[in-house]
N, C-alpha and C. Protein backbone atom coordinates (compact mmCIF):
# COMPACT_ATOMS: atom_id res chain seq x y z
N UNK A 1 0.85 -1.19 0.00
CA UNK A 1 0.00 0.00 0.00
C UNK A 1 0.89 1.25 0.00
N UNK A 2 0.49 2.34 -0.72
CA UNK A 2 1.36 3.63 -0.86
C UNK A 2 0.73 4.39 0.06
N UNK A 3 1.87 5.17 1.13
CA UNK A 3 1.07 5.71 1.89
C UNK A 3 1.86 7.27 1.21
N UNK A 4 0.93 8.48 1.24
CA UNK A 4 1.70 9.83 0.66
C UNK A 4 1.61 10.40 1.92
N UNK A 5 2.47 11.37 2.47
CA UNK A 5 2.56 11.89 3.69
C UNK A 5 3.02 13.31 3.28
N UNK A 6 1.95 14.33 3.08
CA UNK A 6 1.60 15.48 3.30
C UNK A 6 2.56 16.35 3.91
N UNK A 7 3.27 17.69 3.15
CA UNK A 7 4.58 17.75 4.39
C UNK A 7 3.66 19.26 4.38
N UNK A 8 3.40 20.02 5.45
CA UNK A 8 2.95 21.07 5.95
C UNK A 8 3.99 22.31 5.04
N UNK A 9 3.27 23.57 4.91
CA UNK A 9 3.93 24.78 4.02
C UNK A 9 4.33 24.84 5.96
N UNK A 10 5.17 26.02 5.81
CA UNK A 10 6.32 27.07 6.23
C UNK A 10 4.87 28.08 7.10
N UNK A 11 4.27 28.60 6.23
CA UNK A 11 3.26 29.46 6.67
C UNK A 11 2.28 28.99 7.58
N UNK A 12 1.87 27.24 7.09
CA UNK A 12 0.74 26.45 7.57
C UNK A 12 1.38 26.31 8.85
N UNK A 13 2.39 26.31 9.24
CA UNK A 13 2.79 25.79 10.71
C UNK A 13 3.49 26.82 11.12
N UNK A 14 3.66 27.88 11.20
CA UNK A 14 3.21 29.54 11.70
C UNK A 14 2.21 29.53 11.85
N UNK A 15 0.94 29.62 11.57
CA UNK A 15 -0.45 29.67 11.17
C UNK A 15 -0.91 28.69 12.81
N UNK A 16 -0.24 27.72 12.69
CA UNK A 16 -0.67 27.08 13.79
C UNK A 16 -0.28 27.24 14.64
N UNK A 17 1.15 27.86 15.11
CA UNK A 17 1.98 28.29 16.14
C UNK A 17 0.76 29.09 16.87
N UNK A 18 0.54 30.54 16.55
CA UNK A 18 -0.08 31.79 16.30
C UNK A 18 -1.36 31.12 17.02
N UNK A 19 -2.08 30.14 16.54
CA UNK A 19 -3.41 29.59 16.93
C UNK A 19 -3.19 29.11 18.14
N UNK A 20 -1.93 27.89 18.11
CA UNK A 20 -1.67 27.56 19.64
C UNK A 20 -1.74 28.59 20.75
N UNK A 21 -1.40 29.75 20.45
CA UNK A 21 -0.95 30.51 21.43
C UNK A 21 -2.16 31.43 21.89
N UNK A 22 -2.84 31.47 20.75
CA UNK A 22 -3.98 32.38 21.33
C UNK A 22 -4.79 31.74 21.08
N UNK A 23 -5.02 30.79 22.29
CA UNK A 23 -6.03 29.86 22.26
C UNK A 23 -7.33 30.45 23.42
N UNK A 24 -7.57 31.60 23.93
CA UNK A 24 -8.34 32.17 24.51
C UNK A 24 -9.51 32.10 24.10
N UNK A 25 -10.15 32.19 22.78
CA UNK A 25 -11.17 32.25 22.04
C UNK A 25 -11.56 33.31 21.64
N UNK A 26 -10.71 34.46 22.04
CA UNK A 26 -10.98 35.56 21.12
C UNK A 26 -9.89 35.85 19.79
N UNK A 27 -9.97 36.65 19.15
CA UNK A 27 -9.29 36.30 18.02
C UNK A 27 -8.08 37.25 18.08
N UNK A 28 -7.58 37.96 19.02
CA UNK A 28 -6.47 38.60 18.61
C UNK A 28 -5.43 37.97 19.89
N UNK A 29 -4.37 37.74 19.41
CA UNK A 29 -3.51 36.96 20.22
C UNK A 29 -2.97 37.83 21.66
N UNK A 30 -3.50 37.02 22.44
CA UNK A 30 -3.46 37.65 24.17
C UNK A 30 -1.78 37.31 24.41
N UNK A 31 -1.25 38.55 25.15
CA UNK A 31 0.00 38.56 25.71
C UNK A 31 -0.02 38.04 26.72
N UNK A 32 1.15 37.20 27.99
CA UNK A 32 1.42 36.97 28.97
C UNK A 32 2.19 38.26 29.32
N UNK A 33 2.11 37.95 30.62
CA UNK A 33 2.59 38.78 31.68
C UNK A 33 4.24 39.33 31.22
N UNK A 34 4.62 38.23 30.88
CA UNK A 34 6.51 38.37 30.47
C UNK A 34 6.29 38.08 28.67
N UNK A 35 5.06 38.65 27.78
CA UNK A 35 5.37 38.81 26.13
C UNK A 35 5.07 37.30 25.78
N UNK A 36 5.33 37.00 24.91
CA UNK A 36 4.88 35.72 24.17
C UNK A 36 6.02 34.35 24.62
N UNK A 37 6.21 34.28 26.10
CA UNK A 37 7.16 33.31 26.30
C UNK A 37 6.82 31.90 26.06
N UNK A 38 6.09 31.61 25.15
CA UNK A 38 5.85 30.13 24.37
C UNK A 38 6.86 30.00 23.37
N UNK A 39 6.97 30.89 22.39
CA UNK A 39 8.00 31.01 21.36
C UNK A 39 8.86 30.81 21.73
N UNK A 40 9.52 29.87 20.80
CA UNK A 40 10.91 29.33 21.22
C UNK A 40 12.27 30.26 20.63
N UNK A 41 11.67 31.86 20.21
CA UNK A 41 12.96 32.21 19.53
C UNK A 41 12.58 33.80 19.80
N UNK A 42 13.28 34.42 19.90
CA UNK A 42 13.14 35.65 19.94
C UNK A 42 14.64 36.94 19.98
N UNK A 43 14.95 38.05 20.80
CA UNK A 43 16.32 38.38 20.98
C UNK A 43 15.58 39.26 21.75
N UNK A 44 17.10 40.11 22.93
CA UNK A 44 16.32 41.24 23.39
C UNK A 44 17.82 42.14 23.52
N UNK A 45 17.45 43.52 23.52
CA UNK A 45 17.97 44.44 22.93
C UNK A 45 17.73 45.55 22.37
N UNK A 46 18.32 46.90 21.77
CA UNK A 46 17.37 47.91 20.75
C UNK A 46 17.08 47.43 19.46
N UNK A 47 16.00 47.48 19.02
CA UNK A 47 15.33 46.90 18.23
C UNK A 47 15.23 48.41 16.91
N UNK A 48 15.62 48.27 15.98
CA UNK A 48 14.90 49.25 15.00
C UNK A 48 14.09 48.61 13.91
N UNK A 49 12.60 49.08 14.00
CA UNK A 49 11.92 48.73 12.64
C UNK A 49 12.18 49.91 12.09
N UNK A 50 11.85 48.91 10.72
CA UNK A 50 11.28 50.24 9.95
C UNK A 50 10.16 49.61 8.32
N UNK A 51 9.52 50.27 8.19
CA UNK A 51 8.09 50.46 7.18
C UNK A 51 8.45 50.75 6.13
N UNK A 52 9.21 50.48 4.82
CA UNK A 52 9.76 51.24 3.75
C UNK A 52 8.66 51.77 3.04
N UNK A 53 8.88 53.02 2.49
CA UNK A 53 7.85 53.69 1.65
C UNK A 53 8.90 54.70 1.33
N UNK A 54 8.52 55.25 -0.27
CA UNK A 54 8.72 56.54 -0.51
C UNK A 54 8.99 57.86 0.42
N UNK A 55 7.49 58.25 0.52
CA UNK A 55 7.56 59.49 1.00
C UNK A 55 6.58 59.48 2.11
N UNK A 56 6.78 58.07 3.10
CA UNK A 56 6.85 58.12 4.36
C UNK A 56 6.92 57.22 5.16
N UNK A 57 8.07 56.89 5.60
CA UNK A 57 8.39 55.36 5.77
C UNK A 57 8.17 55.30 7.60
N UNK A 58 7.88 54.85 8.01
CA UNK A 58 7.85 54.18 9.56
C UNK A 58 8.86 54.26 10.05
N UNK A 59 9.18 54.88 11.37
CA UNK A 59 10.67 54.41 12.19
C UNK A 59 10.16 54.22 13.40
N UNK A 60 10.68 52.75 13.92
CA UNK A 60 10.35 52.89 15.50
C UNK A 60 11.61 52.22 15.79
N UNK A 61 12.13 52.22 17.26
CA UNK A 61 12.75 51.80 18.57
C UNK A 61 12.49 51.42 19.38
N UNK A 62 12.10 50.34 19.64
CA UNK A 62 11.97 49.41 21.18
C UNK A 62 12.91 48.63 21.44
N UNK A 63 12.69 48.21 23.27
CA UNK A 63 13.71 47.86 23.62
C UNK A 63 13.45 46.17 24.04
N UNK A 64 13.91 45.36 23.74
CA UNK A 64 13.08 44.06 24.57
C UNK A 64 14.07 43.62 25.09
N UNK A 65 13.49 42.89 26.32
CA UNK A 65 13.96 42.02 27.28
C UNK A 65 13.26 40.61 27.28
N UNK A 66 13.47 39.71 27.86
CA UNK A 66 12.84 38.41 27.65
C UNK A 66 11.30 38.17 27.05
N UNK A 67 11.11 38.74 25.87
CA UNK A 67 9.90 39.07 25.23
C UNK A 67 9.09 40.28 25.60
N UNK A 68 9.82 40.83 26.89
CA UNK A 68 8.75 42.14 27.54
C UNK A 68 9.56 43.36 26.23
N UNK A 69 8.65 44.04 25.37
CA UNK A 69 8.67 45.37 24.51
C UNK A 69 8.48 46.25 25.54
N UNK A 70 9.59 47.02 25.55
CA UNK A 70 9.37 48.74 25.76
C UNK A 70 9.70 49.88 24.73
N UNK A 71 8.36 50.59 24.43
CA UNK A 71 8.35 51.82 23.62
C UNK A 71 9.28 52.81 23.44
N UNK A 72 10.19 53.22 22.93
CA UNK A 72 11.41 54.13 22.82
C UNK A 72 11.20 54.88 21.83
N UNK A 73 10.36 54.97 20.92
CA UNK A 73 10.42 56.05 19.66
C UNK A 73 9.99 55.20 18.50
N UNK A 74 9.52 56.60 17.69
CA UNK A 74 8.39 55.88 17.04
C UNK A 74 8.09 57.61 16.03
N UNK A 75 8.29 57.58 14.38
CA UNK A 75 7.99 58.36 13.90
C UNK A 75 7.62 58.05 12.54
N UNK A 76 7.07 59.17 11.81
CA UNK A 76 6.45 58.80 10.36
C UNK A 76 7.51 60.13 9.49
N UNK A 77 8.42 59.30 8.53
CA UNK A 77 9.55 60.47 7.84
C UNK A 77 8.65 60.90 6.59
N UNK A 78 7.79 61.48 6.84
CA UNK A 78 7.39 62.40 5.93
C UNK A 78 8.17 63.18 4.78
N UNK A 79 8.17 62.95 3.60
CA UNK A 79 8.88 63.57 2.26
C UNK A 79 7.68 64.14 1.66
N UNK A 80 7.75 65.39 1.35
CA UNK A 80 6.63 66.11 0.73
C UNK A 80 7.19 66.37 -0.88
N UNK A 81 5.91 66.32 -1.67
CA UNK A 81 6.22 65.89 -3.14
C UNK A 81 7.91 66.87 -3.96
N UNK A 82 7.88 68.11 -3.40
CA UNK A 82 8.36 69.14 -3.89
C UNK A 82 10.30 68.45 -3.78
N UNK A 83 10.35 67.35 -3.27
CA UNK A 83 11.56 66.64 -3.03
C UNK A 83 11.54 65.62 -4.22
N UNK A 84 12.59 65.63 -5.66
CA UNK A 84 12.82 64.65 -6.46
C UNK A 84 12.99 63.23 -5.86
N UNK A 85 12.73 62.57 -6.29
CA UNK A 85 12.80 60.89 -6.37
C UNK A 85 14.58 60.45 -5.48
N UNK A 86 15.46 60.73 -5.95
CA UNK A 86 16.62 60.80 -5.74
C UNK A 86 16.97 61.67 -4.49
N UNK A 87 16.44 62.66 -3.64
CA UNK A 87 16.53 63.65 -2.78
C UNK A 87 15.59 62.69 -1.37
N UNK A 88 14.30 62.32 -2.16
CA UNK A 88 14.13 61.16 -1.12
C UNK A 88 14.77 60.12 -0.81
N UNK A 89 15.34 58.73 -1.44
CA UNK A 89 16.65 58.58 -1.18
C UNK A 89 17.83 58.90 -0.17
N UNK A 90 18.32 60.49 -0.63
CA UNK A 90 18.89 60.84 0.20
C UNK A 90 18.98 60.79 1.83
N UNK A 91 17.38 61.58 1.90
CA UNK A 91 16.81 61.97 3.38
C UNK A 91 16.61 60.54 3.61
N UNK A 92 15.92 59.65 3.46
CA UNK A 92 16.05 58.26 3.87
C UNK A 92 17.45 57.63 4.68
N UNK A 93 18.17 57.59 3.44
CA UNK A 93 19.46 57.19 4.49
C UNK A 93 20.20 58.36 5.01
N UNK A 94 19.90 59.79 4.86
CA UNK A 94 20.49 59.80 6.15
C UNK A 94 19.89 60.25 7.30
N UNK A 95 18.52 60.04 7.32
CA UNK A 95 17.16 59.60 8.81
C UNK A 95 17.72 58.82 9.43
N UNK A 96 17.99 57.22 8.22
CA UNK A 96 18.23 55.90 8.80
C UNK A 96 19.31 56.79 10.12
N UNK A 97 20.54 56.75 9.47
CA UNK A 97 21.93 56.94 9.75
C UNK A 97 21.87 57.47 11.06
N UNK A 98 20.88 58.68 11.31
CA UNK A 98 20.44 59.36 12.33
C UNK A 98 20.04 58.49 13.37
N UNK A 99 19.42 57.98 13.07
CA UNK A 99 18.54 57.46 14.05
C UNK A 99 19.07 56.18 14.69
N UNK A 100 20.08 55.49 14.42
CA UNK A 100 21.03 54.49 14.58
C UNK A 100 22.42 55.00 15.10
N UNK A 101 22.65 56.20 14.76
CA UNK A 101 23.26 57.33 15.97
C UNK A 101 23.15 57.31 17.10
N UNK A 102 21.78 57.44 16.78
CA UNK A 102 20.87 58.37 18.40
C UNK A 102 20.50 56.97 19.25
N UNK A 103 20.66 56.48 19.06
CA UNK A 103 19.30 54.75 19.52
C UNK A 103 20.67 53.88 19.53
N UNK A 104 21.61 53.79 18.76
CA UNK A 104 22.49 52.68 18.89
C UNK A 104 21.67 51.13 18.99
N UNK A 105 20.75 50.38 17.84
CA UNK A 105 19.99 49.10 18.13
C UNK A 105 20.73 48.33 17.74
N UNK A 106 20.78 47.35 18.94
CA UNK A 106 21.58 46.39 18.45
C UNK A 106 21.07 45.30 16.72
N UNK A 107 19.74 45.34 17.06
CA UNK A 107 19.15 44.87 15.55
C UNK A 107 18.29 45.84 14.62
N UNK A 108 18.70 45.54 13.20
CA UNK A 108 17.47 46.24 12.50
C UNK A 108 16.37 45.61 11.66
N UNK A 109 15.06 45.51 11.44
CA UNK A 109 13.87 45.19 10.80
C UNK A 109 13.51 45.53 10.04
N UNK A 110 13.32 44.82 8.85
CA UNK A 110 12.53 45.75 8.04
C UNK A 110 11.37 44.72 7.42
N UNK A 111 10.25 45.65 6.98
CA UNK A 111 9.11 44.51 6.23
C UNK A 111 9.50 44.41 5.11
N UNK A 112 9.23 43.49 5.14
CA UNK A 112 9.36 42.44 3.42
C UNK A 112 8.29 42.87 2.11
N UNK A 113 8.85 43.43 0.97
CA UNK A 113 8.11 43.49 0.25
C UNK A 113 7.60 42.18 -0.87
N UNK A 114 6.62 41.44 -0.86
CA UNK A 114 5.84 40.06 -1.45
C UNK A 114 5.93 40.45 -2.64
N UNK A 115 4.50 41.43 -2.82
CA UNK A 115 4.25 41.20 -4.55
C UNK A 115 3.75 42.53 -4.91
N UNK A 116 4.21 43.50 -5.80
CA UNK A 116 3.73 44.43 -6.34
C UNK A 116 3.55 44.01 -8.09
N UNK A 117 2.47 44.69 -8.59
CA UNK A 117 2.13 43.88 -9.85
C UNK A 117 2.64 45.28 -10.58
N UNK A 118 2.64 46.36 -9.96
CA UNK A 118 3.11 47.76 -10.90
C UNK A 118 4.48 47.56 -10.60
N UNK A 119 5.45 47.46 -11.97
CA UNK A 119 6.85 47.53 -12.23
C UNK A 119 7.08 48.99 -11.71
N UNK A 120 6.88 49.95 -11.76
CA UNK A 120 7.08 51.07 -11.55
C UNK A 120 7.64 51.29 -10.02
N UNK A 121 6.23 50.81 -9.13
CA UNK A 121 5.84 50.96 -7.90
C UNK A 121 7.15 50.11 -7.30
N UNK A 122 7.13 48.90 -8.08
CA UNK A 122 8.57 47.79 -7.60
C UNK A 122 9.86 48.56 -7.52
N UNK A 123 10.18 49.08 -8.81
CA UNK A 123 11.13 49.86 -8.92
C UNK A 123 11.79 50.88 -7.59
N UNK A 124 10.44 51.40 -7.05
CA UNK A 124 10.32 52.64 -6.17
C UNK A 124 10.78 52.27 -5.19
N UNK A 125 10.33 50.83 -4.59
CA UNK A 125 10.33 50.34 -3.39
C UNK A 125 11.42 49.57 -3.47
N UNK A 126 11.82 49.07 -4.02
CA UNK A 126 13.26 48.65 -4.25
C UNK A 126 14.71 49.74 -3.65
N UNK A 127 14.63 50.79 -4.90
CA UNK A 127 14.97 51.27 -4.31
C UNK A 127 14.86 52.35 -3.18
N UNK A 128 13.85 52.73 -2.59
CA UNK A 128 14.08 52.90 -1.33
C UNK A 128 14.76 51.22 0.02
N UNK A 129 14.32 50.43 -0.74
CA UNK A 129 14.85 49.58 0.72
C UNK A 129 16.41 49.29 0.53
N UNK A 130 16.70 50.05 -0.74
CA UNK A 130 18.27 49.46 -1.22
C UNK A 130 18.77 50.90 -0.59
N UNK A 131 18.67 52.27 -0.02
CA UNK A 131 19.01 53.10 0.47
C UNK A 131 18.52 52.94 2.28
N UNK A 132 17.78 52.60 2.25
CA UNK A 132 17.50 52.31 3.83
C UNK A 132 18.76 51.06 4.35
N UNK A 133 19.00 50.54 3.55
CA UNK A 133 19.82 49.08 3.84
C UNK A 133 21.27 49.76 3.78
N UNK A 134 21.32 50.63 2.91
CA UNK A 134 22.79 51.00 2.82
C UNK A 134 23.11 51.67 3.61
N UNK A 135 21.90 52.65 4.31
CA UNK A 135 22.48 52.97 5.62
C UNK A 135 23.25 52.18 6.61
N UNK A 136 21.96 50.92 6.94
CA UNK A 136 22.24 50.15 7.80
C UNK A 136 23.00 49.33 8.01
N UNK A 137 23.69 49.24 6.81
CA UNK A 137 25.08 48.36 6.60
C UNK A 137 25.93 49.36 6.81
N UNK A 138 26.46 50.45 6.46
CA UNK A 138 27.42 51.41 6.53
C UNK A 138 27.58 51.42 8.42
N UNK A 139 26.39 51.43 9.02
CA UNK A 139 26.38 51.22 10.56
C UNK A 139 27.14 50.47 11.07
N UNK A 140 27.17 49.05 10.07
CA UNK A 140 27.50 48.07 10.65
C UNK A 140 26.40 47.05 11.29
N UNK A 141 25.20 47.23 10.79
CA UNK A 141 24.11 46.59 11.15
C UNK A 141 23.42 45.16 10.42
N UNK A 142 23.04 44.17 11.09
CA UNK A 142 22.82 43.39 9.96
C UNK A 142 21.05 43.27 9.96
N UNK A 143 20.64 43.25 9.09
CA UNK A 143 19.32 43.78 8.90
C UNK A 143 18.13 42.25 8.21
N UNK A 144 17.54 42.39 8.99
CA UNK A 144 16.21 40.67 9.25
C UNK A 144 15.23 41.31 8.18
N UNK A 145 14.28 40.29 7.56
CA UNK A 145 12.97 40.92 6.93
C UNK A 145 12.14 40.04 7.28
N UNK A 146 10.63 40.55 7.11
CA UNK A 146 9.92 39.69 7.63
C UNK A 146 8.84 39.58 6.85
N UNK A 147 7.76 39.09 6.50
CA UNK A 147 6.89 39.14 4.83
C UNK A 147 5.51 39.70 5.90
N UNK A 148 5.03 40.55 5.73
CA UNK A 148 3.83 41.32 6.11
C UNK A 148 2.51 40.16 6.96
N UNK A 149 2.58 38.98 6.20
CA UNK A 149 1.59 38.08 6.93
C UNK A 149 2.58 37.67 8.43
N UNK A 150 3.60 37.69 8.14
CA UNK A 150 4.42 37.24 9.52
C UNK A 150 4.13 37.94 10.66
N UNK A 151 4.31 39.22 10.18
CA UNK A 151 4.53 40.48 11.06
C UNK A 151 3.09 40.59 11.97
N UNK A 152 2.14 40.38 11.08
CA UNK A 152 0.70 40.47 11.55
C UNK A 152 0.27 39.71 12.73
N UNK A 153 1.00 38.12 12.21
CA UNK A 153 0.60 37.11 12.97
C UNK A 153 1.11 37.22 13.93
N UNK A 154 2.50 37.90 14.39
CA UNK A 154 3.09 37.71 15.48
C UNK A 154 2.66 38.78 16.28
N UNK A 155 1.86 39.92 16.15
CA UNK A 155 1.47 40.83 16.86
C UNK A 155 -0.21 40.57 16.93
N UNK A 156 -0.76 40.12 16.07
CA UNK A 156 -2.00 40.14 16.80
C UNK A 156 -2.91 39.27 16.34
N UNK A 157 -2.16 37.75 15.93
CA UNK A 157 -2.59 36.58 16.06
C UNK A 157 -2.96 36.57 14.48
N UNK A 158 -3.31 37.50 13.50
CA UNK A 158 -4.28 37.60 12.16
C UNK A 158 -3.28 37.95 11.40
N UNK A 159 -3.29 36.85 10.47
CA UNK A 159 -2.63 37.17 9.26
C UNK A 159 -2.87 38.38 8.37
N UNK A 160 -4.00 38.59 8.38
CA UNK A 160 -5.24 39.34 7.39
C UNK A 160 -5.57 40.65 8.05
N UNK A 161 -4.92 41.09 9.20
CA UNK A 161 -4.99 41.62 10.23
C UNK A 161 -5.18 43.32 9.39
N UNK A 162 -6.21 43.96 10.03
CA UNK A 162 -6.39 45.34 9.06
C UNK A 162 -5.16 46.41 9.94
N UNK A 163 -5.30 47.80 8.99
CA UNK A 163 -4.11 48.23 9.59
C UNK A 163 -4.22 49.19 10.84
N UNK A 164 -5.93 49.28 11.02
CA UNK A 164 -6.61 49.49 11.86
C UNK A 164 -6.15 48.16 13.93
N UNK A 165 -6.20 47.51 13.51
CA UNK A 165 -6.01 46.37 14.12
C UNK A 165 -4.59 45.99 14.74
N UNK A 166 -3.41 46.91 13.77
CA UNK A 166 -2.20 46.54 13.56
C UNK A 166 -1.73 47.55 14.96
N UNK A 167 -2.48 48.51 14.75
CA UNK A 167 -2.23 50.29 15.78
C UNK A 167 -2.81 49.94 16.91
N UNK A 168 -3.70 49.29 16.96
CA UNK A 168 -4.24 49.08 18.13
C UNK A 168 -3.81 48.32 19.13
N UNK A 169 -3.36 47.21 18.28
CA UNK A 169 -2.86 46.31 19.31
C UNK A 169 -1.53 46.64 19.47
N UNK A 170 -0.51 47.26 18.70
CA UNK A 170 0.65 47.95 19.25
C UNK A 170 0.48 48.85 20.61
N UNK A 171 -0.04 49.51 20.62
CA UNK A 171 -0.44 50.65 21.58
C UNK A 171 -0.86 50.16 22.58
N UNK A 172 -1.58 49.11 22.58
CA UNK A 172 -1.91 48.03 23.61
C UNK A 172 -0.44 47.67 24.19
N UNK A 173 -0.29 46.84 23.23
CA UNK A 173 1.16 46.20 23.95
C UNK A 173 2.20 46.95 24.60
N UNK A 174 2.53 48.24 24.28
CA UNK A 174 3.59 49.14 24.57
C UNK A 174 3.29 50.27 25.32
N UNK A 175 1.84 50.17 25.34
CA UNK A 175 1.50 51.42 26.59
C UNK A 175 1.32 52.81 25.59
N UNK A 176 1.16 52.99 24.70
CA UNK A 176 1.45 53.86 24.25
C UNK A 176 0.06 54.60 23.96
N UNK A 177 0.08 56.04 24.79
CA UNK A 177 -1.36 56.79 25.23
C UNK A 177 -1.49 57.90 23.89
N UNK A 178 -0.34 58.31 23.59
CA UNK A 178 -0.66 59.25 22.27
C UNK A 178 -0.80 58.46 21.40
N UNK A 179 -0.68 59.87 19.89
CA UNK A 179 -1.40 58.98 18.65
C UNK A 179 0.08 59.05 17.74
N UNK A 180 -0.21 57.62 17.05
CA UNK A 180 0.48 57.54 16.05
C UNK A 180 0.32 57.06 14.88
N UNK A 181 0.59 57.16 13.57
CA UNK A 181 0.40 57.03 12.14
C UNK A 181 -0.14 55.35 11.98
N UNK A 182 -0.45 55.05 10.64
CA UNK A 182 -0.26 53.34 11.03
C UNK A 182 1.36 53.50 10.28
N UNK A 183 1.75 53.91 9.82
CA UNK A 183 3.58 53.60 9.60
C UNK A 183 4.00 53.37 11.05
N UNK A 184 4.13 54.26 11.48
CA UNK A 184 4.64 54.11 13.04
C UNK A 184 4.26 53.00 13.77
N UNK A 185 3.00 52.39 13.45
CA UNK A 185 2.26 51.55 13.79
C UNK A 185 3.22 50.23 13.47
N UNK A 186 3.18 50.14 11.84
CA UNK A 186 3.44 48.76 11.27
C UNK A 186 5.03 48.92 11.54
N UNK A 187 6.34 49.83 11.91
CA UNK A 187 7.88 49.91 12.00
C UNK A 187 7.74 49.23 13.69
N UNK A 188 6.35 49.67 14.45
CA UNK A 188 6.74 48.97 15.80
C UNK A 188 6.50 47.44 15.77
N UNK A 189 5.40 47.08 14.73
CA UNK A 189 4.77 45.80 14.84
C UNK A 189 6.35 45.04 14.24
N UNK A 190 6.82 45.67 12.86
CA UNK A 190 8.36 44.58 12.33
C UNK A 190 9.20 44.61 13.74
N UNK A 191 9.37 45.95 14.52
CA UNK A 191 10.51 45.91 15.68
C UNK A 191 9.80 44.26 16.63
N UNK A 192 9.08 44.34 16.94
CA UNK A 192 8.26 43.37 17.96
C UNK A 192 8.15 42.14 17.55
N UNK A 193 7.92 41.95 16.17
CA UNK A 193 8.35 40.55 15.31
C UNK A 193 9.47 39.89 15.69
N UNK A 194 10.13 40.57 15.30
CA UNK A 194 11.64 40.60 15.49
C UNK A 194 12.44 40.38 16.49
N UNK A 195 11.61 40.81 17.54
CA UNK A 195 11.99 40.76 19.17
C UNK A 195 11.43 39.58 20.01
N UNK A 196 10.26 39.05 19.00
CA UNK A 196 9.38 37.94 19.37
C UNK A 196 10.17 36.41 18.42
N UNK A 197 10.48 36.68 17.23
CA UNK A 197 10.55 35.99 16.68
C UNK A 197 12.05 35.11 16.34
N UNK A 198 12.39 36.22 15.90
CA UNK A 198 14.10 36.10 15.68
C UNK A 198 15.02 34.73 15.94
N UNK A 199 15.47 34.21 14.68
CA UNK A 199 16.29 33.02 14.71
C UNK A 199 17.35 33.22 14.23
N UNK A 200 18.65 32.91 14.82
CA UNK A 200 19.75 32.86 14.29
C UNK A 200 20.31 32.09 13.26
C-alpha cells in the first residue's frame, strides 16, 4: 500500500503556532505577563523597525527584554512631493543613519516586500529599501525581513490583520497613550516581530 505523507507549508505551521498561542477564544492573540514566552525564539535588545515607503516610511525603537517590549520612539519620515525621487533617497538614508546614531539598536527590521504587480511601484520600493539598507550596513548593522503576513501574525494573532487592528494592538502592547500614524504603527509591529521571533 502507498502511503503519501503530506509535508505542511512554512506558513501552515506559523499559522498554527499563532493559533496555539492564542487559544483564549478571542481572536487577537493575548499577551502573557513576560510577552509571548511560548515562542521558542526571539532576541532582546534595541530593536529598530522600519516600514519602507517613498515618502513616508515608519521608524520605531523598542527595547526588549525576555519578550517584555518597551516603547522608545516611534515616527512617520514624511517627504513632501516638492523633493525629487533621488533627494528622497537621500533623506532616507540619512534619517536611517540618524537614528542608529541616536538609539544605537543592536538589531534592524525591516518589512518584506511580497508582490507588487506595478513595475514602476517595484522599482520605487526597491529602491528605497536598497538606500535604507545601505544605511544600515554602513552602521554596521545586519538587517532581518519579515513578509507582512508574519509580522501580523506575530502581533496580533491575524494574518489578514487590518491596519486598523495593527495600531491598536501595538499601543496596547507598549502602553502607548498618544497617537500615532499606522507607519509608526506597522515599524513597531516589524521591531516586535523581530523581538518575538528572531532566529539565528
Amino acid at each position: 500500500m502507498l502511503v503519501v505523507i503530506m509535508r505542511k507549508s512554512n506558513r501552515q505551521l506559523w499559522t498554527e503556532r499563532i493559533a496555539n498561542l492564542s487559544n483564549s477564544g478571542t481572536k487577537e492573540l493575548k499577551l502573557s505577563k513576560d510577552g509571548l514566552h511560548d515562542l521558542k525564539h526571539g532576541c532582546d535588545g534595541i530593536i529598530l523597525g522600519v516600514d519602507p515607503s517613498l515618502r513616508g516610511t515608519g521608524i520605531a525603537v523598542i527595547e526588549a527584554n525576555h519578550r517584555n517590549c518597551r516603547f522608545i520612539f516611534s515616527k512617520r519620515l514624511t517627504i513632501t512631493t516638492k523633493f525629487s525621487f533621488y533627494d528622497c533617497l537621500g533623506k532616507l538614508y540619512n534619517e536611517i543613519s540618524f537614528i542608529v546614531d541616536e538609539f544605537q539598536p543592536v538589531f534592524a527590521a525591516m518589512e518584506q516586500t511580497i508582490f507588487v504587480q506595478n513595475y514602476k511601484i517595484a522599482q520605487t520600493l526597491g529602491s528605497v529599501r536598497g538606500a535604507i539598507a545601505a544605511a544600515l550596513i554602513n552602521k554596521g548593522k545586519k538587517i532581518a525581513e519579515y513578509p507582512p503576513l508574519r509580522i501580523k501574525q506575530a502581533v496580533t494573532g491575524l494574518g489578514r490583520a487590518s491596519k486598523e487592528q495593527v495600531l491598536r494592538t501595538m499601543k496596547n502592547i507598549l502602553h502607548i497613550t498618544g497617537d500615532i500614524s499606522y507607519d509608526e504603527a506597522d515599524a513597531l509591529a516589524v521591531a516586535c516581530c523581530h523581538a518575538w521571533t528572531f532566529k539565528e
